[in-house]
C-alpha atoms as a PDB file:
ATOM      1  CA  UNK A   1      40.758 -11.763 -16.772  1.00  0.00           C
ATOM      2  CA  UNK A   2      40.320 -12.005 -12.660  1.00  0.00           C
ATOM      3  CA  UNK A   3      40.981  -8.367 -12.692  1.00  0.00           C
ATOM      4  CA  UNK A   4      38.195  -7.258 -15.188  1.00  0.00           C
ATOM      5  CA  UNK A   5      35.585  -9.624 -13.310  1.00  0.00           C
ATOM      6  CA  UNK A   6      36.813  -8.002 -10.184  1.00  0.00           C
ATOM      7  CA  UNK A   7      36.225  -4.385 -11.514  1.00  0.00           C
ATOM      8  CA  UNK A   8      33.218  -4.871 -13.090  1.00  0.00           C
ATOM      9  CA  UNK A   9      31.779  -6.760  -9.833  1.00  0.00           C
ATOM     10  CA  UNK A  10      32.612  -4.039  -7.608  1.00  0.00           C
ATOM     11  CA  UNK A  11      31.126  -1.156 -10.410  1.00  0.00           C
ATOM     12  CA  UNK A  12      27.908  -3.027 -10.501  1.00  0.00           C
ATOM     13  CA  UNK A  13      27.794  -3.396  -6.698  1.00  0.00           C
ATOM     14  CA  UNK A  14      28.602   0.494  -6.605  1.00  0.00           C
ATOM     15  CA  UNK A  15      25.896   1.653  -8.966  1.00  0.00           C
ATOM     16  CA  UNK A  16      23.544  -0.832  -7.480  1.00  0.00           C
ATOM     17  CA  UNK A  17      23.867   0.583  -3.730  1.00  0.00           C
ATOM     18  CA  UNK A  18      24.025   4.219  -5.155  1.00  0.00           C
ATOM     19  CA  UNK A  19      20.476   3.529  -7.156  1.00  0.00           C
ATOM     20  CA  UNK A  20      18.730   1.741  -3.957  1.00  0.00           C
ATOM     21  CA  UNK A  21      20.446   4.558  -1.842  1.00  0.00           C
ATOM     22  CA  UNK A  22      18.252   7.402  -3.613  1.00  0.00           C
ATOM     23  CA  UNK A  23      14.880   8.161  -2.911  1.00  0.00           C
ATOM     24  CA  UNK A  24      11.701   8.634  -5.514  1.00  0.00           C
ATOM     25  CA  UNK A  25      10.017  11.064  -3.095  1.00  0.00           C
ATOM     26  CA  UNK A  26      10.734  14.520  -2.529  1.00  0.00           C
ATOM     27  CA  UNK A  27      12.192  15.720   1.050  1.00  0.00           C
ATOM     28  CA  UNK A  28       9.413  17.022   3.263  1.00  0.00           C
ATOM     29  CA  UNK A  29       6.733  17.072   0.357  1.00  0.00           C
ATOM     30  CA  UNK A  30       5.880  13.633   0.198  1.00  0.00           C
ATOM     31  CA  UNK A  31       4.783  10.887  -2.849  1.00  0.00           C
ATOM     32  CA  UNK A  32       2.217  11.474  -5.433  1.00  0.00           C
ATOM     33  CA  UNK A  33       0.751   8.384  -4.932  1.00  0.00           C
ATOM     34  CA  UNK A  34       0.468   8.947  -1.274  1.00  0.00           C
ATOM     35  CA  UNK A  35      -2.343  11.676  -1.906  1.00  0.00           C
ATOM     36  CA  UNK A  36      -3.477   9.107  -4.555  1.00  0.00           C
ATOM     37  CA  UNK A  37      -4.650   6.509  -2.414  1.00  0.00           C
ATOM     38  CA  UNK A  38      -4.715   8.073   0.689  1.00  0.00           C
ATOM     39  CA  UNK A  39      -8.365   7.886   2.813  1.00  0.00           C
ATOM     40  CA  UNK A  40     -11.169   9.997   1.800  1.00  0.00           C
ATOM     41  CA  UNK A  41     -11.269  13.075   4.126  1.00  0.00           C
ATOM     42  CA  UNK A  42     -14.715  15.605   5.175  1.00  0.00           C
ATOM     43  CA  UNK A  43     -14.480  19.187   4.323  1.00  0.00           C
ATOM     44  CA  UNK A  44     -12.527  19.928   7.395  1.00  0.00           C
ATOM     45  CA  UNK A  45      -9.712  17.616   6.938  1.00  0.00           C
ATOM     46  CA  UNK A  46     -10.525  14.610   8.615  1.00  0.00           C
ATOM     47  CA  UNK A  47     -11.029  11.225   8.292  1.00  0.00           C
ATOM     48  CA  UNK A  48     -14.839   9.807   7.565  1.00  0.00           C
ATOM     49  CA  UNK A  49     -16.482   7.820  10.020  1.00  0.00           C
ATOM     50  CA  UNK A  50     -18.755   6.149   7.809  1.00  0.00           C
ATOM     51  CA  UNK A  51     -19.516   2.420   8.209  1.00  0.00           C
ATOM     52  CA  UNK A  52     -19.423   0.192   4.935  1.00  0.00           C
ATOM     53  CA  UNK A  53     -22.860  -1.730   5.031  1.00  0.00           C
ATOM     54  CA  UNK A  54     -21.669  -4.880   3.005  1.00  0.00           C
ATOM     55  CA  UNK A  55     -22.647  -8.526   4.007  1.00  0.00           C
ATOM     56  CA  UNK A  56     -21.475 -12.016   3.127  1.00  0.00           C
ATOM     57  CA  UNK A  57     -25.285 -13.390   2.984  1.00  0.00           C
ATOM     58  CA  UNK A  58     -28.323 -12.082   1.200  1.00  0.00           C
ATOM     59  CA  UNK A  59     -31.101 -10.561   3.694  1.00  0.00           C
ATOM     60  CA  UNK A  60     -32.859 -14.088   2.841  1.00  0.00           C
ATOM     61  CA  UNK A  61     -30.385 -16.629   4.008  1.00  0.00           C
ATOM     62  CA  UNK A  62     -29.219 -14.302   6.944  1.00  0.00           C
ATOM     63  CA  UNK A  63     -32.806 -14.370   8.560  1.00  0.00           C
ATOM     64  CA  UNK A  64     -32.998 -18.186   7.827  1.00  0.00           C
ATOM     65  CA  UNK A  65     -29.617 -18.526   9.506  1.00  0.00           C
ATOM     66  CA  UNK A  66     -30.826 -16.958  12.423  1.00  0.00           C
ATOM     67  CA  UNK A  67     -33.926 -18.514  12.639  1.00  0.00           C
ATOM     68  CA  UNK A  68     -31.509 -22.634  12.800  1.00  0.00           C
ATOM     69  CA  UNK A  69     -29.446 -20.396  15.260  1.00  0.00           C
ATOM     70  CA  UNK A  70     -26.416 -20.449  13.370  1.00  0.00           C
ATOM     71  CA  UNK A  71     -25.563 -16.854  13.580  1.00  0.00           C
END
């Protein structure tokens, strides 16, 4: 009984190390999902410098804000 707990412990730690040992991606060509959600690029390759224009406030509390001196 010891035995076949012992041999079956040590096959599951075997397949175990042998699954986390091999890798998804492909050498040298990289992950799908890499070029999935990877930053948008410009036509000649590089990264865009654009500037997200998102605020917390509305125009109307931001000016009122600024007008108590809170921001």
């Amino acid at each position: 009984m010891l035995k076949k707990a012992l041999y079956t412990g040590l096959l599951a730690f075997f397949a175990l190390s042998m699954s986390t040992s091999l890798s998804s991606c492909k050498t040298k060509e990289g992950c799908g999902l890499e070029e999935k959600y990877s930053a948008p690029t410009n036509k000649d390759g590089g990264l865009s410098t654009k500037r997200g224009n998102s605020n917390l406030f509305s125009k109307k509390k931001r000016k009122k804000m600024k007008k108590r001196g809170q921001g």
